[in-house]
N, C-alpha and C. Protein backbone atom coordinates (compact mmCIF):
# COMPACT_ATOMS: atom_id res chain seq x y z
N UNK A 1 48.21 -90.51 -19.60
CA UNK A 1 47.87 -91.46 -20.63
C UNK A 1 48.30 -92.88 -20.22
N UNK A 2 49.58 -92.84 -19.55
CA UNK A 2 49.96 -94.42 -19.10
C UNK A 2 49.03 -95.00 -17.76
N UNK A 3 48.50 -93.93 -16.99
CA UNK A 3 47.66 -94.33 -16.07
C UNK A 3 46.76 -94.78 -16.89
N UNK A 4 46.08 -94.24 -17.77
CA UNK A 4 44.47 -95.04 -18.42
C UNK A 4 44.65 -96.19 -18.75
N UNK A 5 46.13 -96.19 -19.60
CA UNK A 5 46.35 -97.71 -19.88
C UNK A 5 46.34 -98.86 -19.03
N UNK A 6 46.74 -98.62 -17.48
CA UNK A 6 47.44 -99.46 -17.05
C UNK A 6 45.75 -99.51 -16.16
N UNK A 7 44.76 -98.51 -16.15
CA UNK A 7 44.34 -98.57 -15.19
C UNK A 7 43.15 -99.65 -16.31
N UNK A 8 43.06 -99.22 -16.84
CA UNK A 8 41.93 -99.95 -17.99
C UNK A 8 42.10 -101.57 -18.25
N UNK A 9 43.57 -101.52 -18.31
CA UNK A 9 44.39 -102.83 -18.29
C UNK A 9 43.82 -103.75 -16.96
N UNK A 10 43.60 -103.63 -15.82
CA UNK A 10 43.44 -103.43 -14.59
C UNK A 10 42.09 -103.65 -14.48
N UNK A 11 41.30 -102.81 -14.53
CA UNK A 11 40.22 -103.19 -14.26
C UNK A 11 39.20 -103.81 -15.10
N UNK A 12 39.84 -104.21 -16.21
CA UNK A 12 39.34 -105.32 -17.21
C UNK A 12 39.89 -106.99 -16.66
N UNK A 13 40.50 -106.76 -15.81
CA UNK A 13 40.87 -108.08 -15.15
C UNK A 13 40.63 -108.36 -13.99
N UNK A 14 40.40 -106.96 -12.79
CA UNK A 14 39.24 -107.27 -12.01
C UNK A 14 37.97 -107.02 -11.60
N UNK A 15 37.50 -106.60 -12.55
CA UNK A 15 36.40 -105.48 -12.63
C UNK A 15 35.22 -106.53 -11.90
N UNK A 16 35.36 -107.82 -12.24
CA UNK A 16 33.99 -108.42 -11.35
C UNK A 16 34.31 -108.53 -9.89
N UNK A 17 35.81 -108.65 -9.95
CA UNK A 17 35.79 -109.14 -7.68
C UNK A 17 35.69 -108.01 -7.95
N UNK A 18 35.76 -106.80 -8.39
CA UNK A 18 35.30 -105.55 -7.76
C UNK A 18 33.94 -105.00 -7.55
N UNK A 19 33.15 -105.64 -8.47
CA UNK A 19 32.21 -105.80 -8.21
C UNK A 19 31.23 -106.36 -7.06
N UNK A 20 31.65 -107.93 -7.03
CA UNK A 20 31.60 -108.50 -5.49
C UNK A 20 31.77 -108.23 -4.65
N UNK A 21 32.81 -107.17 -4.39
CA UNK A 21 33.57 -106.94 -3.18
C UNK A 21 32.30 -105.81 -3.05
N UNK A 22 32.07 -104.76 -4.02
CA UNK A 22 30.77 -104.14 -4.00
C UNK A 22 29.48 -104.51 -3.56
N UNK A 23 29.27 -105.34 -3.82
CA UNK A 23 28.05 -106.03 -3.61
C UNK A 23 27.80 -106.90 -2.07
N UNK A 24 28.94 -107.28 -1.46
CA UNK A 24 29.19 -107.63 -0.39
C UNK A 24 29.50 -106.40 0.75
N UNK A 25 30.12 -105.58 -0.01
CA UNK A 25 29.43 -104.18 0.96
C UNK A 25 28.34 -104.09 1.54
N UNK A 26 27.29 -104.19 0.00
CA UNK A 26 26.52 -103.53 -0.08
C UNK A 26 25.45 -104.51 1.33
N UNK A 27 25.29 -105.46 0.77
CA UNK A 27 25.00 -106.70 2.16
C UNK A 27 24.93 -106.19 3.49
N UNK A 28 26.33 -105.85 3.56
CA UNK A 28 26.50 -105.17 4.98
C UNK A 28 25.99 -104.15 5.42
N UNK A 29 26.17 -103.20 4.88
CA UNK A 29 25.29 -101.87 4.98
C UNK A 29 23.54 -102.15 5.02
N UNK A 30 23.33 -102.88 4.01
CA UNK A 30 22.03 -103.51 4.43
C UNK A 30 21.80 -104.42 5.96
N UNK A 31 22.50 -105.02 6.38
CA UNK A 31 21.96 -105.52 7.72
C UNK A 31 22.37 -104.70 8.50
N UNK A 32 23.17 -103.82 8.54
CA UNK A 32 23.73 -102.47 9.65
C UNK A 32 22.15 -101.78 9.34
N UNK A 33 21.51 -101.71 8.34
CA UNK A 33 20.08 -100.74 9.01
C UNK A 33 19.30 -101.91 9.25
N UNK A 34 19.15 -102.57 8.83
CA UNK A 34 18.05 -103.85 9.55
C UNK A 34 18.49 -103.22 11.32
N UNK A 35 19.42 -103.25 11.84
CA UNK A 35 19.66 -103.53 13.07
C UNK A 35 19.59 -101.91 13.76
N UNK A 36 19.29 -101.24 12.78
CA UNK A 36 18.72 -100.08 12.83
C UNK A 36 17.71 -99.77 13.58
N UNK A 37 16.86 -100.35 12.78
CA UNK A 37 15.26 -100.77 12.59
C UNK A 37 15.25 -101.71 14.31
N UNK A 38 14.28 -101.33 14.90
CA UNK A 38 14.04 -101.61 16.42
C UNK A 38 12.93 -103.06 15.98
N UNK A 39 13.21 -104.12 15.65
CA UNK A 39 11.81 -105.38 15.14
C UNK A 39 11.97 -106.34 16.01
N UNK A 40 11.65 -105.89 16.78
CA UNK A 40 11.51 -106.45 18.39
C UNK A 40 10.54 -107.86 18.13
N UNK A 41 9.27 -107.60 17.33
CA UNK A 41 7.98 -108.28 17.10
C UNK A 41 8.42 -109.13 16.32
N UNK A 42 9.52 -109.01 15.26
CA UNK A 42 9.67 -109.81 14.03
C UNK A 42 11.16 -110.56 14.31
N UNK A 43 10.83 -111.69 14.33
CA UNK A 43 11.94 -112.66 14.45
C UNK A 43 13.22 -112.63 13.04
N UNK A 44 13.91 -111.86 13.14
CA UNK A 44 14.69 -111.82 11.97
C UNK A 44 15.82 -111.97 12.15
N UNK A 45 16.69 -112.97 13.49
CA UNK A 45 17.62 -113.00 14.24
C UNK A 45 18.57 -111.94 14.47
N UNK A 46 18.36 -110.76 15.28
CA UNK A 46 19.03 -109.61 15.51
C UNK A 46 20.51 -110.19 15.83
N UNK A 47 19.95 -111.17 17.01
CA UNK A 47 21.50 -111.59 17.84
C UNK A 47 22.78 -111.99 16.53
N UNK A 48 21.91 -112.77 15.57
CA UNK A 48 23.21 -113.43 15.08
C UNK A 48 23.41 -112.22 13.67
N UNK A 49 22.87 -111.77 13.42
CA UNK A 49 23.49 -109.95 12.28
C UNK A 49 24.49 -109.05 13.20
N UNK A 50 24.02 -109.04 14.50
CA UNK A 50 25.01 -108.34 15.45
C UNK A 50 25.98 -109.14 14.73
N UNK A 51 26.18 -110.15 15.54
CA UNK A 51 27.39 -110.79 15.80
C UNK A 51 28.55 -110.88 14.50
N UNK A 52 27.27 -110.98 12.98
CA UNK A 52 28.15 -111.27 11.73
C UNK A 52 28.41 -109.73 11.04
N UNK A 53 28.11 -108.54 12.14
CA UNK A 53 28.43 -107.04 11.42
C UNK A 53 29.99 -106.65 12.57
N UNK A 54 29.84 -107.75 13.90
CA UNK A 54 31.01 -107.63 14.26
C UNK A 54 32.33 -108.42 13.76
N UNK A 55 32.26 -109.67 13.30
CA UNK A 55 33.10 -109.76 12.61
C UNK A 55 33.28 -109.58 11.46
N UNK A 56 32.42 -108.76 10.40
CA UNK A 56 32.43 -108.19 9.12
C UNK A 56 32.96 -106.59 9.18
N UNK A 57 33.23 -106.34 10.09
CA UNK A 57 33.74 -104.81 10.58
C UNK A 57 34.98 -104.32 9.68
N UNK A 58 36.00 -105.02 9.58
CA UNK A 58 37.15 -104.60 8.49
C UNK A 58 37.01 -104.59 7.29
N UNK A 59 36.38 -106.04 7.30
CA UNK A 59 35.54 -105.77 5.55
C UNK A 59 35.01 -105.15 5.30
N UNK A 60 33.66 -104.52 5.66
CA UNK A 60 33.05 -103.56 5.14
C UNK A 60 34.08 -101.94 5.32
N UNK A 61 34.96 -101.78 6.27
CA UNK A 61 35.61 -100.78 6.14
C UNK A 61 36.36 -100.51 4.76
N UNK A 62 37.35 -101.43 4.76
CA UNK A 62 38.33 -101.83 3.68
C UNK A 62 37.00 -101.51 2.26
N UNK A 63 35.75 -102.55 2.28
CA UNK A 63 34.69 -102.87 0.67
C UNK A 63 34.41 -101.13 0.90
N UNK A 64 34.24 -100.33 1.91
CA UNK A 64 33.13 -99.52 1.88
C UNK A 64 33.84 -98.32 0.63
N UNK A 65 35.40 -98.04 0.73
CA UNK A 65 36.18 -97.06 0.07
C UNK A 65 36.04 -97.52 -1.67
N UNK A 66 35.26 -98.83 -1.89
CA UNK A 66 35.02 -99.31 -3.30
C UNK A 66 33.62 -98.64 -3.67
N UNK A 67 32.89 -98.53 -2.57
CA UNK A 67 31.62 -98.66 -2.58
C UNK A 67 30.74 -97.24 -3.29
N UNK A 68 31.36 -97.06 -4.61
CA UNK A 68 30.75 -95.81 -5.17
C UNK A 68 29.74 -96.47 -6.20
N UNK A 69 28.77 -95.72 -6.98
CA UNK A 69 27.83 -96.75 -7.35
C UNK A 69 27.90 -96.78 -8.86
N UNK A 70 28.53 -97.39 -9.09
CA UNK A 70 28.53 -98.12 -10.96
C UNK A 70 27.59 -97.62 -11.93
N UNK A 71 26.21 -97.80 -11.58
CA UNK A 71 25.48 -98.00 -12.23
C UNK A 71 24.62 -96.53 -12.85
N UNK A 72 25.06 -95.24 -12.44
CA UNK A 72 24.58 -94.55 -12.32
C UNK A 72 25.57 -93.60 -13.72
N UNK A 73 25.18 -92.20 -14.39
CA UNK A 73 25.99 -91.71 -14.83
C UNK A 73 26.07 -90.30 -14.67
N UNK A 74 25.87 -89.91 -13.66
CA UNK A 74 25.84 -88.50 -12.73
C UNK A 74 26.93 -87.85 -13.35
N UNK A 75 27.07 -86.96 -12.96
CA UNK A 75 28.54 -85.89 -13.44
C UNK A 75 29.49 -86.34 -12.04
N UNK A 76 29.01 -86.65 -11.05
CA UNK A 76 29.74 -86.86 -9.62
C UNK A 76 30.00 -88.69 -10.20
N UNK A 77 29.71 -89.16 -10.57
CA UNK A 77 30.13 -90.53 -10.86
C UNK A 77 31.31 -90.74 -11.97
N UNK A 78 31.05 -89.60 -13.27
CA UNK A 78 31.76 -89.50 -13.71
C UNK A 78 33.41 -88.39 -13.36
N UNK A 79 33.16 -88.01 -12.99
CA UNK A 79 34.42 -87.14 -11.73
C UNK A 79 34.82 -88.47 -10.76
N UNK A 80 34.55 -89.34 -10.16
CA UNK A 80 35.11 -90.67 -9.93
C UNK A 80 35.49 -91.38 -10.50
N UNK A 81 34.76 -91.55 -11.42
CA UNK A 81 35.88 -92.82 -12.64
C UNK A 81 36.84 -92.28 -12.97
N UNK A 82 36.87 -90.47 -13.37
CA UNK A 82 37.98 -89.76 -14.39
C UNK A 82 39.28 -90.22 -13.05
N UNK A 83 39.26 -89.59 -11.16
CA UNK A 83 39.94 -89.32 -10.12
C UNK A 83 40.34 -90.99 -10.22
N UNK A 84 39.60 -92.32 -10.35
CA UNK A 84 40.01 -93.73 -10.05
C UNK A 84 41.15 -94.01 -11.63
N UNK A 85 40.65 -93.09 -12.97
CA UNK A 85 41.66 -93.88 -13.68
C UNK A 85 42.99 -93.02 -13.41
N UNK A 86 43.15 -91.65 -13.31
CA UNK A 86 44.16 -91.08 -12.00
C UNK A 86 44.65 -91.17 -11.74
N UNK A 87 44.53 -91.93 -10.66
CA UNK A 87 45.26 -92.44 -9.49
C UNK A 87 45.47 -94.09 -9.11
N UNK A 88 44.91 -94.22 -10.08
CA UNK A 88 44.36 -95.71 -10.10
C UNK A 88 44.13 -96.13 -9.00
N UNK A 89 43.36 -95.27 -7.87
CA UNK A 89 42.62 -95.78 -6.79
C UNK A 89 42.04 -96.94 -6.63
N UNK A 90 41.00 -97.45 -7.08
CA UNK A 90 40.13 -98.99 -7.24
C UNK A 90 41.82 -100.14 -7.47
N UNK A 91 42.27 -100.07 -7.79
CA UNK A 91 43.20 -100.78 -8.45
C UNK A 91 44.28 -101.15 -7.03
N UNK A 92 44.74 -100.35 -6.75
CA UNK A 92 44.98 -100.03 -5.92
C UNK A 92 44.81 -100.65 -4.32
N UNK A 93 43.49 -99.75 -4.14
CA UNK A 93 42.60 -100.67 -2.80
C UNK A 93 42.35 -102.23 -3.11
N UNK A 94 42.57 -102.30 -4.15
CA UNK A 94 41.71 -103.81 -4.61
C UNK A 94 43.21 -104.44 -3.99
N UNK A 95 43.90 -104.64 -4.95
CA UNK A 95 44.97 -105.02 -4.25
C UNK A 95 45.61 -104.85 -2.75
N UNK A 96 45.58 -103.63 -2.35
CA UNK A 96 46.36 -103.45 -0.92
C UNK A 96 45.51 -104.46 0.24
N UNK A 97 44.46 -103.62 0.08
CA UNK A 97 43.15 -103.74 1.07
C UNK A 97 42.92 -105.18 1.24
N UNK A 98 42.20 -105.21 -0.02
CA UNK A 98 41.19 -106.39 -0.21
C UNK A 98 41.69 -108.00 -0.16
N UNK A 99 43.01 -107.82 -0.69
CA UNK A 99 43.03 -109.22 -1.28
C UNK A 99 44.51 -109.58 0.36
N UNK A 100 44.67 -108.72 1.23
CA UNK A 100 45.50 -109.00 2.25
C UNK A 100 44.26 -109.88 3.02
């Protein structure tokens, strides 16, 4: 019961950089398959997505353990929120991870 509190407490205060930090994942993972994708023909600067998925490498490691999807209300989504108020995982990473 004091976890819900504290975790609710918590993510009512960062629930949007957590969001961002989501969403800036999500970015990444999107140009990691662009570079997937062989577009040899299509000028979409491969060289410089390389270069910004090599120095985006910790970040997306660190964003990727956030990176469960909000928006959805699955029984597997809800078994994540119940395990994040828990353990207060999100809370947690947000702090350790993210904001070092």
């Amino acid at each position: 019961m004091i976890n819900a509190g504290i975790y609710q407490n918590n993510k009512n205060k960062i629930y949007a950089e957590i969001e961002i930090f989501k969403y800036i994942g999500s970015l990444i993972k999107t140009a990691e398959n662009i570079m997937k994708i062989d577009t040899g023909g299509i000028d979409i600067g491969q060289v410089e997505i390389k270069e910004l998925l090599k120095n985006t490498k910790q970040i997306y490691k660190n964003v990727s353990v956030l990176n469960t999807s909000s928006t959805g209300s699955t029984e597997m989504q809800m078994l994540l929120d119940y395990i994040n108020m828990i353990t207060l995982r999100e809370t947690i990473i947000f702090f350790i991870k993210l904001l070092i």
